[in-house]
Protein backbone atom coordinates (compact mmCIF):
# COMPACT_ATOMS: atom_id res chain seq x y z
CA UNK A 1 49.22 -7.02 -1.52
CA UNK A 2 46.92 -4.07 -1.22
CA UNK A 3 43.63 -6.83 -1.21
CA UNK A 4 45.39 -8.33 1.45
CA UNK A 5 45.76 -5.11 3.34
CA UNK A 6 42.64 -3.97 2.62
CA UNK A 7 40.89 -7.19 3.99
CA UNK A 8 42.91 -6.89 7.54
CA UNK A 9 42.22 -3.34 7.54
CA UNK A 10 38.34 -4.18 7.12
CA UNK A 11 38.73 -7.05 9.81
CA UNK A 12 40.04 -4.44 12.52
CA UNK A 13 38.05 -4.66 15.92
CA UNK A 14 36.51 -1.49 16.91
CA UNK A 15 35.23 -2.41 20.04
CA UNK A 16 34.68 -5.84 22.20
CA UNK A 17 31.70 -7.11 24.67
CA UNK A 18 32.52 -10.21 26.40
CA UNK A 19 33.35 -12.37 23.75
CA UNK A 20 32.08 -10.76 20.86
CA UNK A 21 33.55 -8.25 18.82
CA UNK A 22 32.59 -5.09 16.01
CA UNK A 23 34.82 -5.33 12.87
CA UNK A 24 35.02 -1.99 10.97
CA UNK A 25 33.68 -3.79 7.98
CA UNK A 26 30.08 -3.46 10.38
CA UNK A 27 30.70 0.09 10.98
CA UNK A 28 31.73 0.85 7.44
CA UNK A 29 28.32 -0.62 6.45
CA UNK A 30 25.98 0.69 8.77
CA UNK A 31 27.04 4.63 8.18
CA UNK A 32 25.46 6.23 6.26
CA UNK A 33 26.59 7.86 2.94
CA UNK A 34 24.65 11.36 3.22
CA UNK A 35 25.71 11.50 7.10
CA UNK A 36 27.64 14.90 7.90
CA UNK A 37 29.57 13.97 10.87
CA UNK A 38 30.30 10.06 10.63
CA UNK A 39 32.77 10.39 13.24
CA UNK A 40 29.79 11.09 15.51
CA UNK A 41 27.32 8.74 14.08
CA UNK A 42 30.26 6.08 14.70
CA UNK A 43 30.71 6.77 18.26
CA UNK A 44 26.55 6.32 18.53
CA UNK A 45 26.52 3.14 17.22
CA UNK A 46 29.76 1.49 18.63
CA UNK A 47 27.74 2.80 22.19
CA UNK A 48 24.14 0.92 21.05
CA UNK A 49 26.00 -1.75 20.03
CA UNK A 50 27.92 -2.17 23.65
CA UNK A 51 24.72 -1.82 25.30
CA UNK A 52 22.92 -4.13 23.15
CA UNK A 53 25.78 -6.88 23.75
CA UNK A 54 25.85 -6.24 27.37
CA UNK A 55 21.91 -6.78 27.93
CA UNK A 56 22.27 -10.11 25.12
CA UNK A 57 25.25 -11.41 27.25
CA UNK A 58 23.52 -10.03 30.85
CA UNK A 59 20.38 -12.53 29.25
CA UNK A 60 21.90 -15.27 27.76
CA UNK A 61 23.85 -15.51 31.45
CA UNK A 62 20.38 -15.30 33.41
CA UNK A 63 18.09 -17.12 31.72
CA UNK A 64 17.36 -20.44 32.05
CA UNK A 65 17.71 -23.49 29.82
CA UNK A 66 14.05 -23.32 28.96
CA UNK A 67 12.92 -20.16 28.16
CA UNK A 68 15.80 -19.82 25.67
CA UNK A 69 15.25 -23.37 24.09
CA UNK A 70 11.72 -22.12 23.56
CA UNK A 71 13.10 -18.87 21.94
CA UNK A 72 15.02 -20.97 19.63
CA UNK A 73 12.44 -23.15 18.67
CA UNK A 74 10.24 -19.65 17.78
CA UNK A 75 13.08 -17.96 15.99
CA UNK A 76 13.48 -21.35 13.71
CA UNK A 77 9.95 -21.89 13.07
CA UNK A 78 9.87 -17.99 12.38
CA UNK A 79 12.77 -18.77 9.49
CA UNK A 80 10.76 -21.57 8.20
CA UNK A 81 7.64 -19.65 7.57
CA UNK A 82 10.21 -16.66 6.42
CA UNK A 83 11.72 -19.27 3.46
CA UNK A 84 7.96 -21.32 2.93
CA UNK A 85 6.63 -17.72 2.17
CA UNK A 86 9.70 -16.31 -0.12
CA UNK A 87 9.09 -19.25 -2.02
CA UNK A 88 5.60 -19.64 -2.58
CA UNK A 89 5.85 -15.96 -4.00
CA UNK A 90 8.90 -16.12 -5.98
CA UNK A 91 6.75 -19.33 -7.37
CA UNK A 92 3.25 -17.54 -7.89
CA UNK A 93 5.10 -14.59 -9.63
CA UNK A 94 7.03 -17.05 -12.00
CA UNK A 95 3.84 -18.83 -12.62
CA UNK A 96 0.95 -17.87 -12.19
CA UNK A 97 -0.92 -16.09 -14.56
CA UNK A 98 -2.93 -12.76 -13.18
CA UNK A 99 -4.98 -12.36 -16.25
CA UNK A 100 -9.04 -13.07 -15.32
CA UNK A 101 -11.29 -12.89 -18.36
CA UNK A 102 -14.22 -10.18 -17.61
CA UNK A 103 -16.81 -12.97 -18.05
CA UNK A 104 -15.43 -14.49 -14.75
CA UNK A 105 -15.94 -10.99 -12.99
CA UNK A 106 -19.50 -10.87 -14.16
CA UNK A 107 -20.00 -14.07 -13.46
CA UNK A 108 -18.98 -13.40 -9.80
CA UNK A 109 -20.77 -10.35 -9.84
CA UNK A 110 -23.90 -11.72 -10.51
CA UNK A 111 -23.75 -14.63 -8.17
CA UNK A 112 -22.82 -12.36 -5.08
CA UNK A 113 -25.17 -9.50 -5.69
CA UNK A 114 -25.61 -8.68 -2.16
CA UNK A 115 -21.97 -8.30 -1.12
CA UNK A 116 -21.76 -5.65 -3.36
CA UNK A 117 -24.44 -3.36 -1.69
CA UNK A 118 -22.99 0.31 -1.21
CA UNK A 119 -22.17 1.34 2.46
CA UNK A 120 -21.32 4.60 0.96
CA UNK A 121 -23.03 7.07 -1.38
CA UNK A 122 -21.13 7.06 -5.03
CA UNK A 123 -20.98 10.01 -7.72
CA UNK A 124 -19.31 10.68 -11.15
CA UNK A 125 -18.67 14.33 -11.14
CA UNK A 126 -15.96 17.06 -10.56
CA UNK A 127 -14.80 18.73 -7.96
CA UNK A 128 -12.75 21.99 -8.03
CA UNK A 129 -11.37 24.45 -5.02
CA UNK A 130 -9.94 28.39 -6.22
CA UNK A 131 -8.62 30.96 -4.22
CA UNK A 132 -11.89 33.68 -4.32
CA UNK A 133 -9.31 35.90 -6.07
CA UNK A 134 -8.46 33.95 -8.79
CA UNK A 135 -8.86 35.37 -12.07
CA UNK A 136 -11.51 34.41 -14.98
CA UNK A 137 -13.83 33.19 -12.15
CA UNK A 138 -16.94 33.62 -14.28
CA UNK A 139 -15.38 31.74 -17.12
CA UNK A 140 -14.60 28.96 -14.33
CA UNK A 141 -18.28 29.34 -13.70
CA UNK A 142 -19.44 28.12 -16.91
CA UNK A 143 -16.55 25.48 -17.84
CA UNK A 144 -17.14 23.59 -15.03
CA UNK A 145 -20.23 21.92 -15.69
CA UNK A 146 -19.94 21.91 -19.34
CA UNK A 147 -20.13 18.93 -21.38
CA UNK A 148 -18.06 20.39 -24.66
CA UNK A 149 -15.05 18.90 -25.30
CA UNK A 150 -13.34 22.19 -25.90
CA UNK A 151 -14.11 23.58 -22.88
CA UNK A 152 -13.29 20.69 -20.56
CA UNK A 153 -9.75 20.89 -22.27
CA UNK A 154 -10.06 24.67 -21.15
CA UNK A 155 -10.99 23.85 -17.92
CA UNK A 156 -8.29 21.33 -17.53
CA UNK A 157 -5.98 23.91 -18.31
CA UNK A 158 -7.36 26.39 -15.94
CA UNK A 159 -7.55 24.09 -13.23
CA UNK A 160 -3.20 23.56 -13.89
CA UNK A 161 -2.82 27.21 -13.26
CA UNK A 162 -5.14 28.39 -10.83
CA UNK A 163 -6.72 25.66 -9.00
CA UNK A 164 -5.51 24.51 -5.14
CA UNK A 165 -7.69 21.52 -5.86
CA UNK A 166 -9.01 19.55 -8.31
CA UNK A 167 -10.87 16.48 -9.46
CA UNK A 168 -11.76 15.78 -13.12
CA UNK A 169 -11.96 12.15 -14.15
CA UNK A 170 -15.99 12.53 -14.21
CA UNK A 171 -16.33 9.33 -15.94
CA UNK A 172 -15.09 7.16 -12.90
CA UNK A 173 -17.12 6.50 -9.92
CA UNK A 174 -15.99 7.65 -6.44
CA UNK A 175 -17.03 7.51 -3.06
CA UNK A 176 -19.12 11.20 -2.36
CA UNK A 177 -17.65 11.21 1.05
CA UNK A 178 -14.14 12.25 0.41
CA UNK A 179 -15.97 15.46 -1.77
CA UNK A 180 -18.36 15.76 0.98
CA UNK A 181 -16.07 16.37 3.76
CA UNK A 182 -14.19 19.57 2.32
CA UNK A 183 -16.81 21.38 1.92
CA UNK A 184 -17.04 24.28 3.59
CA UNK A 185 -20.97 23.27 4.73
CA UNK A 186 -22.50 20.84 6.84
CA UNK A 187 -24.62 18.78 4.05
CA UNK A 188 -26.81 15.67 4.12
CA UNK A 189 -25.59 13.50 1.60
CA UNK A 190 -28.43 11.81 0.49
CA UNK A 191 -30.29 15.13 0.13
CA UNK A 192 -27.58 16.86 -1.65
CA UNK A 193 -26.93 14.10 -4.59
CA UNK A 194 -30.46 14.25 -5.28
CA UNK A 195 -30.76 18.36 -5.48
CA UNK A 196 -27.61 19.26 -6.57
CA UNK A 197 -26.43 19.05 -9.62
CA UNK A 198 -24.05 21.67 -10.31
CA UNK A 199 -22.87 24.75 -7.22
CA UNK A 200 -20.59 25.93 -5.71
CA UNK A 201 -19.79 27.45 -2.29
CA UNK A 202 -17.58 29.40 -0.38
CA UNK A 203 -16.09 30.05 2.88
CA UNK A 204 -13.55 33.31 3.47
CA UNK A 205 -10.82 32.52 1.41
CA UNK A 206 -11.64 29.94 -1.26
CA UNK A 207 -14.57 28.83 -3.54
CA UNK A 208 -15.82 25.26 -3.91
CA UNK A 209 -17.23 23.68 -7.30
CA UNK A 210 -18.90 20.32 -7.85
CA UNK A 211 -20.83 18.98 -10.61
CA UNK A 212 -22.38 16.12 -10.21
CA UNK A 213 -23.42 13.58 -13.36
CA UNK A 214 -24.35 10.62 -11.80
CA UNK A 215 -25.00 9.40 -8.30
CA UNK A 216 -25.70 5.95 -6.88
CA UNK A 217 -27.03 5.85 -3.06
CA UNK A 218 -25.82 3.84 -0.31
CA UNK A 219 -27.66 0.64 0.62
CA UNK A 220 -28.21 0.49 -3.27
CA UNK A 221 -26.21 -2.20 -5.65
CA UNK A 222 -22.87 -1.01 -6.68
CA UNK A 223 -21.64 -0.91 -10.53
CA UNK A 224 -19.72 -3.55 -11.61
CA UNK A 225 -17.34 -0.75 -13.04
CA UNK A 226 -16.91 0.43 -9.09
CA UNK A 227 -15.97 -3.10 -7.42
CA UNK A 228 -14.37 -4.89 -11.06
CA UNK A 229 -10.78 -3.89 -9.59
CA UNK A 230 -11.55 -5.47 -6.09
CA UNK A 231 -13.65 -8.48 -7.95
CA UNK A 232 -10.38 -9.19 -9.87
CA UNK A 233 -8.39 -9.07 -6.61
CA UNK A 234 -10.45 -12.19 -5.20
CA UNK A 235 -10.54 -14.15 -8.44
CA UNK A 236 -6.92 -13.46 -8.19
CA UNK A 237 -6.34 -14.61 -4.76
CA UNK A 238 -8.45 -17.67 -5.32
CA UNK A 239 -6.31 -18.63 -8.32
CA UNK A 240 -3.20 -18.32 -5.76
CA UNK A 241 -4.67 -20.64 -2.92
CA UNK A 242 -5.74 -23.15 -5.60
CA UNK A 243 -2.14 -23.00 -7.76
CA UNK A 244 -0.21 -23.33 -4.05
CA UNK A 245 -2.28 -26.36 -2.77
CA UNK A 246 -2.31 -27.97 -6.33
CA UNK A 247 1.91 -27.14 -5.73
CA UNK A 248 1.83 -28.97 -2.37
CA UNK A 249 -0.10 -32.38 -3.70
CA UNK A 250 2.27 -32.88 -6.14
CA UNK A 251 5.34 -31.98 -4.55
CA UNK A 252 3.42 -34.21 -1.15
CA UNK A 253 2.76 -37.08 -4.10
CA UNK A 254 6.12 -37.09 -5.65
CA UNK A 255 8.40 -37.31 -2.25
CA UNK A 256 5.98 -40.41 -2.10
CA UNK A 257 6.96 -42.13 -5.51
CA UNK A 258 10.44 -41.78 -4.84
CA UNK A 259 10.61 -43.13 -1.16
CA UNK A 260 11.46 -39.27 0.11
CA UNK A 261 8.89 -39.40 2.42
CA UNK A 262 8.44 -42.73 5.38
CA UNK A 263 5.78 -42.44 8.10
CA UNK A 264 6.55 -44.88 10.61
């Protein structure tokens, strides 16, 4: 009894356009849960959804035959490509495997050296920003280019407490260019990698530090270590186009062998 009412009560029309009607059950659904006045947000929607109707209605009226057969024939092949897609990836993620041994990056490495030439200058190093009043600034001065292990866990820690900004991970590579714009100078990049090894600078309110360990120029070959992640990307993708054509043979071959297919 009370499904049944509930089901009638959800099938209640809110509002009508022409033929076509808003159940509560739409309403109900499109509200949403953290929304402070939903009496309000109601009213808003039952209004869009009136003026939506009337402009569908106004063009499904005034339009001709044509135009709308060719929108159908665009929204269908739209759903087609929408299901083709889904299931090609619910396929690849069910099936194919995403592990590629590091010999095959090498391998690919080796035999496209130049599209792995830098267009961007590349440094291991840190980077750290302080407010100019921050305290223990002469012990920051030392930790931060230090190679002991006890003071980078220092500086770690004083970078957690005092630093606005920070950048530590002086083993990977990164591109200079996203250190070199915050400066608070106007540098040549080139120049500076090769002079600079360790400064800092300041402008009115904070103080910069970099330390730089390594640098690799642009126009120069990149590490393998730099590009591996988008190397592995490619192999990937290759894998993919190979696994879904390999897919479409066999499904293509088997429709054959059991008369699903007739080309008259």
């Amino acid at each position: 009894m009370f499904s049944s009412c509930f089901n009638q009560f959800e099938k209640k029309v809110v509002a009508t356009c022409y033929n076509k009607e808003l159940l509560l059950s739409e309403l109900i659904e499109n509200i949403p849960q953290e929304h402070e006045d939903s009496s309000f947000f109601a009213q808003e929607y039952i209004n869009k959804w009136i003026r939506k109707e009337l402009m569908l209605s106004h063009a499904e009226m005034n339009l001709n035959d044509k135009i709308k057969d060719e929108f159908d024939i665009q929204v269908n092949d739209f759903r087609e490509s929408l299901l083709i897609h889904a299931y090609k990836e619910q396929l690849v993620l069910q099936n194919l495997d995403s592990i590629i041994d590091n010999n095959l990056i090498i391998e690919y490495y080796e035999k496209n050296y130049e599209a792995f030439i830098l267009n961007k200058s590349i440094f291991k190093g840190r980077y750290i920003v302080v407010d100019k009043s921050a305290p223990k600034l002469k012990q920051l001065d030392r930790l931060y280019k230090s190679n002991d292990s006890d003071d980078f866990i220092e500086l770690v820690d004083y970078c957690n407490q005092f630093a606005k900004e920070y950048y530590l991970q002086d083993t990977v590579w990164q591109y200079f260019t996203t250190i070199a714009q915050q400066l608070p100078i106007q540098i040549n990049e080139e120049q500076f990698l090769i002079n600079e090894k360790n400064n800092y600078f300041e402008d009115d309110y904070y103080r910069y530090y970099i330390n730089i360990d390594d640098y690799i120029l642009k126009g120069k070959q990149s590490p393998l270590a730099f590009v591996s992640d988008r190397i592995k990307n490619v192999l990937i993708n290759k894998k993919k186009v190979k696994y879904l054509k390999d897919l479409e043979d066999k499904l293509f071959n088997n429709a054959i062998s059991i008369n699903k297919i007739k080309i008259y």
